[in-house]
C-alpha atoms as a PDB file:
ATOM      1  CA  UNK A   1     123.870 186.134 305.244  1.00  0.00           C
ATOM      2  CA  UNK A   2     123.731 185.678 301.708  1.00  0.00           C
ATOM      3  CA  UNK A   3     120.640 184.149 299.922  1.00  0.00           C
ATOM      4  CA  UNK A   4     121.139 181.208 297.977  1.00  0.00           C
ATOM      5  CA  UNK A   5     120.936 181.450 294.051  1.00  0.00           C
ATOM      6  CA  UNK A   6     117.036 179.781 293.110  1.00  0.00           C
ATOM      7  CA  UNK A   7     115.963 177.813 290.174  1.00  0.00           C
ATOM      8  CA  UNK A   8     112.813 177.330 288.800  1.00  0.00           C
ATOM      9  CA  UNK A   9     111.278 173.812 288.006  1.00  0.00           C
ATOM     10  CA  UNK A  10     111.713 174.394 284.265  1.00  0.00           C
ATOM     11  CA  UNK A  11     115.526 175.335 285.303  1.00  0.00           C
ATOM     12  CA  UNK A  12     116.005 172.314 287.172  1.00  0.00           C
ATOM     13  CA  UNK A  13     114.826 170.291 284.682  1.00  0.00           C
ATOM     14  CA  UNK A  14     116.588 171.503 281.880  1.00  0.00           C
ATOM     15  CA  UNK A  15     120.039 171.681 284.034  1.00  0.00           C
ATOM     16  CA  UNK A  16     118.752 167.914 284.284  1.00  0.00           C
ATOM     17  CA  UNK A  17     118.163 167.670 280.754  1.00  0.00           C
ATOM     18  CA  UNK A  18     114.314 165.555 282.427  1.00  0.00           C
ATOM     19  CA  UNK A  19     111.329 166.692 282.004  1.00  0.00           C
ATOM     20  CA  UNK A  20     109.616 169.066 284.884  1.00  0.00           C
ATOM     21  CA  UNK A  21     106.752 166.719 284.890  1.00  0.00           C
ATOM     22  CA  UNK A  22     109.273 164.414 286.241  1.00  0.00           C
ATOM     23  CA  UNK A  23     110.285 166.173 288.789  1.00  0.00           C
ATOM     24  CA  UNK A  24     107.106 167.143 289.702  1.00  0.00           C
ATOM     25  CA  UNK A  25     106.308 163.272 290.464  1.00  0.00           C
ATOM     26  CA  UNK A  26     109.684 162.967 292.224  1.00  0.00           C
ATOM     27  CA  UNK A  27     109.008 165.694 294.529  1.00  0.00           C
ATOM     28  CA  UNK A  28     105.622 163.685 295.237  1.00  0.00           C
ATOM     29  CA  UNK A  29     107.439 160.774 296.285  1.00  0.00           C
ATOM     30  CA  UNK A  30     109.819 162.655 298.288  1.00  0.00           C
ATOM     31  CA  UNK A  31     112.854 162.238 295.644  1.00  0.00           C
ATOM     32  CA  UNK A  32     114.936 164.879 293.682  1.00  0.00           C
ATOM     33  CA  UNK A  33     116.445 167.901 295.268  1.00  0.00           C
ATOM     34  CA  UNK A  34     115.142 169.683 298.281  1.00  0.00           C
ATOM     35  CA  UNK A  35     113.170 172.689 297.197  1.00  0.00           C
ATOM     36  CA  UNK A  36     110.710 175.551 299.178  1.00  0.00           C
ATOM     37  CA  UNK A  37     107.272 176.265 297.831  1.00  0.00           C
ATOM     38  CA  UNK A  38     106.706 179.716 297.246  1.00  0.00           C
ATOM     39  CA  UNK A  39     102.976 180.096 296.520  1.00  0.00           C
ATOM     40  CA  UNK A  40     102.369 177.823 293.464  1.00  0.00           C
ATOM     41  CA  UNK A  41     105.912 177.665 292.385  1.00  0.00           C
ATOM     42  CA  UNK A  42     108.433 175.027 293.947  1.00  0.00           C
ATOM     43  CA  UNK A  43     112.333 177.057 293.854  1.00  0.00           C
ATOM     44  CA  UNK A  44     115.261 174.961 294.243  1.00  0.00           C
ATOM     45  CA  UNK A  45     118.523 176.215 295.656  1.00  0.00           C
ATOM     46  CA  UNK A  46     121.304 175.903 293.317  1.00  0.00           C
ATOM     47  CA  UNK A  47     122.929 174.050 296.050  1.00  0.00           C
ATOM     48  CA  UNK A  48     120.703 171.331 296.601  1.00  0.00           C
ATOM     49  CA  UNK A  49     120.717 170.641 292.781  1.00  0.00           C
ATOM     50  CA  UNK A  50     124.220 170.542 292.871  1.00  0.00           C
ATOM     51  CA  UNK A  51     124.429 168.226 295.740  1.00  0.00           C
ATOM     52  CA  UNK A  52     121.518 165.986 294.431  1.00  0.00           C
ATOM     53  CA  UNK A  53     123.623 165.802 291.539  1.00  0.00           C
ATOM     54  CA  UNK A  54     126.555 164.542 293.754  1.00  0.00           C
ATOM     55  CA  UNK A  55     124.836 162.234 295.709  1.00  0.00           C
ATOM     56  CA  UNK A  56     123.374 160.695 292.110  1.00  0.00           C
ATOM     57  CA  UNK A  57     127.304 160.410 290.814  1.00  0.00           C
ATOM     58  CA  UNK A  58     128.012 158.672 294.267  1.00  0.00           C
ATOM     59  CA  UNK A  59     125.431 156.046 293.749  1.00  0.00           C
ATOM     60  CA  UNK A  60     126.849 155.416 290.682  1.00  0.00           C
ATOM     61  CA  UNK A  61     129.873 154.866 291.930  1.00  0.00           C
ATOM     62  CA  UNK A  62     128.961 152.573 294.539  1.00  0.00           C
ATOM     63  CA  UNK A  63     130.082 155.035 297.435  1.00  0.00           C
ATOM     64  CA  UNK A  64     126.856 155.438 300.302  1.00  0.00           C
END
């Protein structure tokens, strides 16, 4: 099994184009994409960014 590709806060947030503070508070509130801790750092799966992404567009598009 194949690991999945990680991205740093500061990656997420850029891919974002929001700040990582931001996500920082959204991961405190239990919003944003699904990420692990390892140690200090949080590391998203590309995957979950992808499909936070989605589920954002969705929303948008008034599909639940």
């Amino acid at each position: 099994m194949a690991l999945p590709e990680m991205m740093t806060r500061p990656e997420v947030a850029e891919h974002l184009r929001t700040p990582a503070a931001t996500l920082a508070q959204w991961a405190s509130k239990g919003y944003g994409p699904r990420f692990i801790k390892a140690g200090r750092r949080a590391l998203y799966p590309r995957s979950e960014v992808e499909r936070f992404i989605s589920e954002q567009m969705d929303r948008r598009r008034g599909v639940a």
